[in-house]
Protein backbone atom coordinates (compact mmCIF):
# COMPACT_ATOMS: atom_id res chain seq x y z
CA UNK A 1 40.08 33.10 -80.62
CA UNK A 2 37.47 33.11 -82.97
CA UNK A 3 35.77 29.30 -83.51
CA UNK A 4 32.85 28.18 -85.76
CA UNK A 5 30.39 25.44 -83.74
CA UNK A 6 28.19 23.09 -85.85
CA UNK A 7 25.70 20.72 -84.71
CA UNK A 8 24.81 17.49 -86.47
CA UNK A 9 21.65 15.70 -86.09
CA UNK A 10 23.46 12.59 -87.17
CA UNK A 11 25.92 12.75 -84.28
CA UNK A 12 23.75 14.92 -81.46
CA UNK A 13 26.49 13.74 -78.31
CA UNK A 14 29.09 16.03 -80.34
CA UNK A 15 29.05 19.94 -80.97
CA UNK A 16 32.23 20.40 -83.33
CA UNK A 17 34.13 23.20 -83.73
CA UNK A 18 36.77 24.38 -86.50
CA UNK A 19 38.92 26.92 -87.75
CA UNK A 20 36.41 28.92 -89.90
CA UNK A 21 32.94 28.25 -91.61
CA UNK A 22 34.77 27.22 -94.74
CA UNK A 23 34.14 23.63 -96.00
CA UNK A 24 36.72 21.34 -95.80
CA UNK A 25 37.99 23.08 -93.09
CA UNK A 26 40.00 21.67 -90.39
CA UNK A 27 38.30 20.56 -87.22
CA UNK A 28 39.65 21.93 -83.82
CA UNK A 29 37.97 19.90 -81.29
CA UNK A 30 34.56 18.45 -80.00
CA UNK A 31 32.88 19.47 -77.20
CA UNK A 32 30.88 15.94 -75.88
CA UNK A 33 27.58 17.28 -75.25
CA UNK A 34 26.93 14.87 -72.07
CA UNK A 35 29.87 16.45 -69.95
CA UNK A 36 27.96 19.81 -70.26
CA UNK A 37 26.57 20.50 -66.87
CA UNK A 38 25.47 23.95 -67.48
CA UNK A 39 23.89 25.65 -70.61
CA UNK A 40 23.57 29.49 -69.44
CA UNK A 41 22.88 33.23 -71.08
CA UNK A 42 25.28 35.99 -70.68
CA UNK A 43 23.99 38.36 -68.24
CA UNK A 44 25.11 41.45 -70.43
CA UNK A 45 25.53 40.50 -73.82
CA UNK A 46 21.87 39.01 -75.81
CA UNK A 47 23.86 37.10 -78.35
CA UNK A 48 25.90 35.33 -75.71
CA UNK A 49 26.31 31.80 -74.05
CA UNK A 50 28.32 29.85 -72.20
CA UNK A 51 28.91 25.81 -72.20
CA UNK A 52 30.47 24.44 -69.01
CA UNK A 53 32.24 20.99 -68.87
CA UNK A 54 34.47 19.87 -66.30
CA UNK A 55 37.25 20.93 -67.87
CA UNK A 56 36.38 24.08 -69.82
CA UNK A 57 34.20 26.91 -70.38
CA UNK A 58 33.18 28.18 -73.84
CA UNK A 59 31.91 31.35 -74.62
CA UNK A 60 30.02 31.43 -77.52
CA UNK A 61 28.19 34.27 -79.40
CA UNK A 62 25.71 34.36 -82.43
CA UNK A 63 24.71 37.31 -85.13
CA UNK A 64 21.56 37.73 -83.46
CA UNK A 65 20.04 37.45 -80.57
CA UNK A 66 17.11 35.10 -82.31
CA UNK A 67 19.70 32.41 -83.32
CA UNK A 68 21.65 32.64 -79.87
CA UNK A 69 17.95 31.41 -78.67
CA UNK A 70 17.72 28.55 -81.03
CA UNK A 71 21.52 27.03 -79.88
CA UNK A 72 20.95 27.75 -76.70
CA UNK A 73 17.41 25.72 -76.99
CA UNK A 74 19.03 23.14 -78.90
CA UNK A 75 22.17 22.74 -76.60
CA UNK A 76 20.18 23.06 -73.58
CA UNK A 77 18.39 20.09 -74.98
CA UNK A 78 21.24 17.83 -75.47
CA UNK A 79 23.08 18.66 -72.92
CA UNK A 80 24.09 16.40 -69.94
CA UNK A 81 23.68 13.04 -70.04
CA UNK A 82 21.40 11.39 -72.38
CA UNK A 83 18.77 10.38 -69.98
CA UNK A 84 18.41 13.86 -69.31
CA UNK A 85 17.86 15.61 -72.59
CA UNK A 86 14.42 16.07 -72.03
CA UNK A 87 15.00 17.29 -68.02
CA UNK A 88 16.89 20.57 -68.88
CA UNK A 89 14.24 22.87 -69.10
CA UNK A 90 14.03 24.85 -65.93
CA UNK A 91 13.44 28.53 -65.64
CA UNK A 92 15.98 28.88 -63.17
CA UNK A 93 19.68 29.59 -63.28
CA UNK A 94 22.24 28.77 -60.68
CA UNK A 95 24.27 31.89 -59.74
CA UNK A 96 27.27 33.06 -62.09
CA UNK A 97 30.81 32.10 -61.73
CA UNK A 98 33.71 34.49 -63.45
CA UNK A 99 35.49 32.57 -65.98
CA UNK A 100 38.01 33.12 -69.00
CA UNK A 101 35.91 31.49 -71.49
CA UNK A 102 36.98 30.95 -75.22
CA UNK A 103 35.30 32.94 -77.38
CA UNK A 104 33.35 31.01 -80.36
CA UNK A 105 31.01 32.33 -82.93
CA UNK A 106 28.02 29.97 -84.50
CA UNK A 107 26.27 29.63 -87.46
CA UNK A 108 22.32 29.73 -87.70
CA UNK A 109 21.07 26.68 -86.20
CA UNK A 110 18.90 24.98 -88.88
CA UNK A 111 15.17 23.21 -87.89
CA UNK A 112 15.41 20.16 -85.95
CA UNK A 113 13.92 17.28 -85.35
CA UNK A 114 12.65 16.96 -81.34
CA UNK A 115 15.07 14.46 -79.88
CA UNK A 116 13.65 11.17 -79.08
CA UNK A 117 11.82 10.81 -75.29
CA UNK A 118 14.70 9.22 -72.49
CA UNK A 119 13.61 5.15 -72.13
C-alpha cells in the first residue's frame, strides 16, 4: 500500500502519513516518533528504510537514494524518546529481523532546523 510521510517542524513527535501527496488529502495515521526504537537502512535496496515501533514496522522508500539519507538523518534524529534525540547517532546497527513491513513512499525532506540540545 502505497503511503505519503510528511514531517513538520511544528509538530517534530509526529511523522504523518496520508493517502497521496495531494493537498487536502486525507490523513491515514501518525506514527509518534518517540515509540520508534529503531531507525535502520535496507540491506538491498539504497532508497529504503524501515521505522520500528512496538507495534509496527514501516517500510518506507524515497526517489533517490540522496533524500532516503536526509529522512533517515532526520528520523534518526527524532526518534525515541525526546531526551534522546541527540543520542541516536551510532555507526552501528543491531542485526536484522524479517518483517512484513508496509510499504510508504516520501517526499523530499526540506532543510531543517537542528533540534534543540536534551535539558
Amino acid at each position: 500500500r502505497r503511503r505519503w510521510f510528511v514531517f513538520d517542524v511544528e509538530r517534530p513527535e509526529h511523522l504523518d502519513y496520508f493517502v497521496t501527496h495531494e493537498e487536502g488529502a486525507r490523513q491515514l495515521g501518525s506514527v509518534l516518533l518517540e515509540t520508534v526504537y529503531e531507525v535502520r537502512r535496507a540491506e538491498d535496496y539504497p532508497c529504503e528504510f524501515t521505522l520500528a515501533t512496538p507495534t509496527r514496522t514501516y517500510l518506507l522508500q524515497a526517489d533517490t537514494e540522496v533524500d532516503m539519507l536526509k529522512w533517515f538523518n532526520l528520523l534518526s534524529t527524532y526518534a525515541g524518546p525526546p531526551s534522546e534525540y541527540a543520542a541516536s547517532s551510532s555507526e552501528e546497527e543491531p542485526d536484522a529481523e524479517d518483517d512484513d513491513g508496509v510499504r510508504g513512499f516520501v517526499l523530499p525532506v526540506p532543510d531543517l532546523p537542528d533540534p534543540a540540545p536534551a535539558p
